[in-house]
C-alpha atoms as a PDB file:
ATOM      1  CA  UNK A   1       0.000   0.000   0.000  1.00  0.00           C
ATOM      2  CA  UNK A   2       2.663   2.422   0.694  1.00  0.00           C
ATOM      3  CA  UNK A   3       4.193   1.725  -3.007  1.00  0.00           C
ATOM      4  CA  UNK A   4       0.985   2.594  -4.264  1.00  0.00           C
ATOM      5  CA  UNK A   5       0.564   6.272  -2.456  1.00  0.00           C
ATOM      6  CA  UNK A   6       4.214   6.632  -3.015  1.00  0.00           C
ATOM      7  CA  UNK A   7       3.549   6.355  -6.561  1.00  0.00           C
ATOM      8  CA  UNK A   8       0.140   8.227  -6.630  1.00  0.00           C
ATOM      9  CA  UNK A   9       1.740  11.526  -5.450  1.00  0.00           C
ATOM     10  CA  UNK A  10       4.564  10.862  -8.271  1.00  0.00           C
ATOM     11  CA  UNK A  11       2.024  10.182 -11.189  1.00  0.00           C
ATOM     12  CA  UNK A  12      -0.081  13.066  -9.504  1.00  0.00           C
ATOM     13  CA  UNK A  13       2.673  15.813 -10.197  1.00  0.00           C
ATOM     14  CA  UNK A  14       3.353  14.689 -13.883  1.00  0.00           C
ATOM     15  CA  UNK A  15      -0.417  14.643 -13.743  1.00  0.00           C
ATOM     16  CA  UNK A  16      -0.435  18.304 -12.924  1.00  0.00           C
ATOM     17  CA  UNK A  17       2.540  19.323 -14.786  1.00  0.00           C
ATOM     18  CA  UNK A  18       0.147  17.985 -18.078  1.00  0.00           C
ATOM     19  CA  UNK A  19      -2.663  19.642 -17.356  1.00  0.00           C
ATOM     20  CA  UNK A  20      -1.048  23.239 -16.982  1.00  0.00           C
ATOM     21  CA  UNK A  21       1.301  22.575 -20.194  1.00  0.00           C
ATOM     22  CA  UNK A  22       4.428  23.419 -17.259  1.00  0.00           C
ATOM     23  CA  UNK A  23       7.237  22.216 -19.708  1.00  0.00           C
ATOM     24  CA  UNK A  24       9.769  22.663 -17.809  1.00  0.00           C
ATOM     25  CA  UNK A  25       8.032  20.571 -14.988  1.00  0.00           C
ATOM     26  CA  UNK A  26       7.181  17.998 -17.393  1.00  0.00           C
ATOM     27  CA  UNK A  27      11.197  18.078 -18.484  1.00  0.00           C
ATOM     28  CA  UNK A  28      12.029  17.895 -15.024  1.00  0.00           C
ATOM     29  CA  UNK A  29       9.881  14.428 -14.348  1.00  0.00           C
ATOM     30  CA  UNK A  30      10.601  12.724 -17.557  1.00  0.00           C
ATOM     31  CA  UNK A  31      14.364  10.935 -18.177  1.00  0.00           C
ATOM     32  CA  UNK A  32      16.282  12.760 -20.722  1.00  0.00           C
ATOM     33  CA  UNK A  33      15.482   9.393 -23.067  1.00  0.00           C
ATOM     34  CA  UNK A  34      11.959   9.163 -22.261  1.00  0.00           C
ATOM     35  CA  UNK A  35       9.426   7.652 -25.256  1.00  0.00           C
ATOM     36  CA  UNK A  36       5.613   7.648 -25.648  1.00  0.00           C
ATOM     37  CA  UNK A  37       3.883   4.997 -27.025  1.00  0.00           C
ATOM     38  CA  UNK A  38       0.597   5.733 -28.343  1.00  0.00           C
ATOM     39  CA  UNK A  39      -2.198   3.781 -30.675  1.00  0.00           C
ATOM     40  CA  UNK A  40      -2.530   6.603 -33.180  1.00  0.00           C
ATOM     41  CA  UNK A  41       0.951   8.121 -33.023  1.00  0.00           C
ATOM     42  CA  UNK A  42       3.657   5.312 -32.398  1.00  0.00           C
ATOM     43  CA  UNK A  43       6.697   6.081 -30.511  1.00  0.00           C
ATOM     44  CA  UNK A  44       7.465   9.768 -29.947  1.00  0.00           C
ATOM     45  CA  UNK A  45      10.499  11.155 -28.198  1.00  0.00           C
ATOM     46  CA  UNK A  46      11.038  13.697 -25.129  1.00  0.00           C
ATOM     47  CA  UNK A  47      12.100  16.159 -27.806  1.00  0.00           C
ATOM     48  CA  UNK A  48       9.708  15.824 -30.351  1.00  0.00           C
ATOM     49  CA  UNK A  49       6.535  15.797 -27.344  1.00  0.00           C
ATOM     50  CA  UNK A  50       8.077  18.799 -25.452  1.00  0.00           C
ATOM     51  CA  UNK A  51       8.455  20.660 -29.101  1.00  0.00           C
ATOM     52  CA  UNK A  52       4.607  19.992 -29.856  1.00  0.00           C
ATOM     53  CA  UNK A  53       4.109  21.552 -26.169  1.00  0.00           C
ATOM     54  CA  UNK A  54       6.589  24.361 -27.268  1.00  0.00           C
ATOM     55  CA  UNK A  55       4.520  25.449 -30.498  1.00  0.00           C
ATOM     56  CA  UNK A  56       0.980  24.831 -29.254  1.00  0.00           C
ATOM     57  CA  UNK A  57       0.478  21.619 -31.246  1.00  0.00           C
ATOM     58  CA  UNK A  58      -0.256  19.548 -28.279  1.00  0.00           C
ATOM     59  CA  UNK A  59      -2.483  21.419 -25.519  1.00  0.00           C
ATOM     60  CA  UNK A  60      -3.457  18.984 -22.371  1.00  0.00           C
ATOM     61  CA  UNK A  61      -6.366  19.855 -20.406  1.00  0.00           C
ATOM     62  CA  UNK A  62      -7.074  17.051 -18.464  1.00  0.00           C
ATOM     63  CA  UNK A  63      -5.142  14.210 -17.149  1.00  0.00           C
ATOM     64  CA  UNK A  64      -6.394  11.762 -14.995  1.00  0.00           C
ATOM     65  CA  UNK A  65      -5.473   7.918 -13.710  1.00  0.00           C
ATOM     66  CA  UNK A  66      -6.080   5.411 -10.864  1.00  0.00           C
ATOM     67  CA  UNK A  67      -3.193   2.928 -10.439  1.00  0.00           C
ATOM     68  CA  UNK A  68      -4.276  -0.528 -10.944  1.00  0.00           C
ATOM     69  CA  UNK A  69      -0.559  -1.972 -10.418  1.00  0.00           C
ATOM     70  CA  UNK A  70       3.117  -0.963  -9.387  1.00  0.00           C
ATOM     71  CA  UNK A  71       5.758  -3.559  -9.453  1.00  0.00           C
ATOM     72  CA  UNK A  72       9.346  -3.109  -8.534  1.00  0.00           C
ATOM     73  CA  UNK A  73      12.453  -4.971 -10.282  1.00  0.00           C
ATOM     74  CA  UNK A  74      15.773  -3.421  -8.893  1.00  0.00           C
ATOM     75  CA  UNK A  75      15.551   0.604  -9.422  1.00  0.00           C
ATOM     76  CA  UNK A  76      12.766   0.178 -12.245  1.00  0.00           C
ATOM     77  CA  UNK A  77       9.089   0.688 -11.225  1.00  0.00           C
ATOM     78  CA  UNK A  78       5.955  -0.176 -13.717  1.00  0.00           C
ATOM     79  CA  UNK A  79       3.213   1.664 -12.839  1.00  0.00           C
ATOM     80  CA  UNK A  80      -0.102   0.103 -14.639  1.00  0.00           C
ATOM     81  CA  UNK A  81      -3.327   3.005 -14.653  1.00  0.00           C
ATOM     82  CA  UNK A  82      -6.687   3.622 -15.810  1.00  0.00           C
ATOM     83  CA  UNK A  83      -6.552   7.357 -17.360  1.00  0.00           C
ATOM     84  CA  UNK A  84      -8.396  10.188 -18.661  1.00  0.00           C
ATOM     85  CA  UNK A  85      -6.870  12.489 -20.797  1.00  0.00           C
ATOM     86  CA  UNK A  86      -8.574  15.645 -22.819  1.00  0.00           C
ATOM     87  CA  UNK A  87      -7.034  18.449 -24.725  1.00  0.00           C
ATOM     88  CA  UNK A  88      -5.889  19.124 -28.096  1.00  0.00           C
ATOM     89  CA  UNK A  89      -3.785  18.323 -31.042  1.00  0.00           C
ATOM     90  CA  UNK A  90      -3.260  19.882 -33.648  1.00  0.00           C
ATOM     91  CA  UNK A  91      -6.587  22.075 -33.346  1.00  0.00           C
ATOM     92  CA  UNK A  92      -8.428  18.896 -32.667  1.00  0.00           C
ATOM     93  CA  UNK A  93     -10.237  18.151 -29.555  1.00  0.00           C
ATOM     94  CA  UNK A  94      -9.573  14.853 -28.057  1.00  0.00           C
ATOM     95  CA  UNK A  95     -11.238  12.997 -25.141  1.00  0.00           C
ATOM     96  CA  UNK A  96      -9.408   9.575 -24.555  1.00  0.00           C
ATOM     97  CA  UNK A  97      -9.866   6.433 -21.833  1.00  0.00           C
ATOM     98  CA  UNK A  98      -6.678   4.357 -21.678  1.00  0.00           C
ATOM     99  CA  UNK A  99      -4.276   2.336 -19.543  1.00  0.00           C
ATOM    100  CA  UNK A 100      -1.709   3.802 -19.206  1.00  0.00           C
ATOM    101  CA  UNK A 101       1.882   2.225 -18.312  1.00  0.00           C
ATOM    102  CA  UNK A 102       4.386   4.257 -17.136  1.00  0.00           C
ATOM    103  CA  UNK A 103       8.061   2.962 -16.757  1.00  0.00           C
ATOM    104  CA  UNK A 104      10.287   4.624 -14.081  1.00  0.00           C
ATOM    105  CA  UNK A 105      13.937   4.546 -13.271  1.00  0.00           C
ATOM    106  CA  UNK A 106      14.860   5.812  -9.707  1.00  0.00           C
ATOM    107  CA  UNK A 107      18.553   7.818  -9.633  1.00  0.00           C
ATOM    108  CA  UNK A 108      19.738   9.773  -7.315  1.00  0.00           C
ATOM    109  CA  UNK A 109      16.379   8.755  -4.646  1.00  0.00           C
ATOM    110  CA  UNK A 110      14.037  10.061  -7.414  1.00  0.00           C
ATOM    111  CA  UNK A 111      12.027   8.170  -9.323  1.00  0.00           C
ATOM    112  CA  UNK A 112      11.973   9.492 -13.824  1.00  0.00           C
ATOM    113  CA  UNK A 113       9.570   8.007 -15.985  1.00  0.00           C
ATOM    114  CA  UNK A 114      11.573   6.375 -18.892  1.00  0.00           C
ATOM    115  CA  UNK A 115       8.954   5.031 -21.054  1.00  0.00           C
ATOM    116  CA  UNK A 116       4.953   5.896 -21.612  1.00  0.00           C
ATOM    117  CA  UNK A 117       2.726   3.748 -22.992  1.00  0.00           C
ATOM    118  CA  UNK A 118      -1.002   4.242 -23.941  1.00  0.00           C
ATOM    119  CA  UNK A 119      -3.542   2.005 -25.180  1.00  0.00           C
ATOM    120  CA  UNK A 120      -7.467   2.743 -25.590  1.00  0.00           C
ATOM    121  CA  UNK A 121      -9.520   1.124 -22.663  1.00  0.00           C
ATOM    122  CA  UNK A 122     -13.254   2.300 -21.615  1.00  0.00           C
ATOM    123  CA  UNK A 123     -12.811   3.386 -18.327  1.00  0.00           C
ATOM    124  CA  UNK A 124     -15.875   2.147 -15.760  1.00  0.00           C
ATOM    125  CA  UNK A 125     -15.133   4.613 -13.283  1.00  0.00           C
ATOM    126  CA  UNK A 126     -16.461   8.250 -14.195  1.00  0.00           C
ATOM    127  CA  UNK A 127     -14.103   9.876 -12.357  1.00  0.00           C
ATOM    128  CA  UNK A 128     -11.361   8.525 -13.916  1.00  0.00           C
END
C-alpha cells in the first residue's frame, strides 16, 4: 500500500505538470530518453513531445489515472493506470480512456519516468 501512495503523489505531479502545459516541470519528471507509445501516433520522443508543447500543437487539459498496479524490479518501477486524458492536437479536440503504463527509473532517490505507454480502454469509473 505504501508503493501505491508513493507512486500516486509521483504520477499526480506529472499529472499536474500535463494539465497546466508546465514544460519545464514535465522536463524535469521525464528521463532525458523518455518515449511515448501511443495507438494513433507510435513512438514519440522527449524532444519531439516537449516541441509539440513548445509550439501549441499539443495542448493537455485534463489528465487523470487510478493505479491498478506498481511492481518493482531493482531501481525500475511499472506503474499500470486507468486514465483520462482531454485536450488538443493539432486544433483537434480529443477525449481519450486508456491504460496507461508508465516505466520509471529511480537515480539519485528520485524516481523518472523512462517510457509511456497508452492504449485505448473504456474506463468504468467516471471519475477517472
Amino acid at each position: 500500500m505504501k508503493l501505491k501512495i508513493e507512486f500516486e503523489q509521483i504520477e499526480d505531479e506529472l499529472n499536474k505538470a500535463y494539465e497546466a502545459n508546465d514544460i519545464e516541470r514535465i522536463s524535469e519528471l521525464l528521463a532525458d530518453q523518455w518515449t511515448i507509445l501511443e495507438s494513433t501516433t507510435g513512438l514519440t520522443s522527449k524532444e519531439h513531445f516537449i516541441n509539440s508543447l513548445k509550439n501549441g500543437k499539443l495542448v493537455q487539459t485534463k489528465m487523470v489515472k487510478d493505479i491498478q498496479h506498481v511492481q518493482i524490479v531493482d531501481n525500475i518501477a511499472i506503474v499500470v493506470s486507468k486514465g483520462k486524458n482531454e485536450g488538443q492536437y493539432a486544433g483537434v479536440s480529443y477525449n481519450s480512456e486508456q491504460w496507461v503504463t508508465n516505466i520509471y527509473k529511480r537515480e539519485n532517490s528520485r524516481w523518472f519516468c523512462m517510457m509511456t505507454l497508452e492504449i485505448p480502454a473504456k474506463c468504468d469509473d467516471q471519475n477517472v
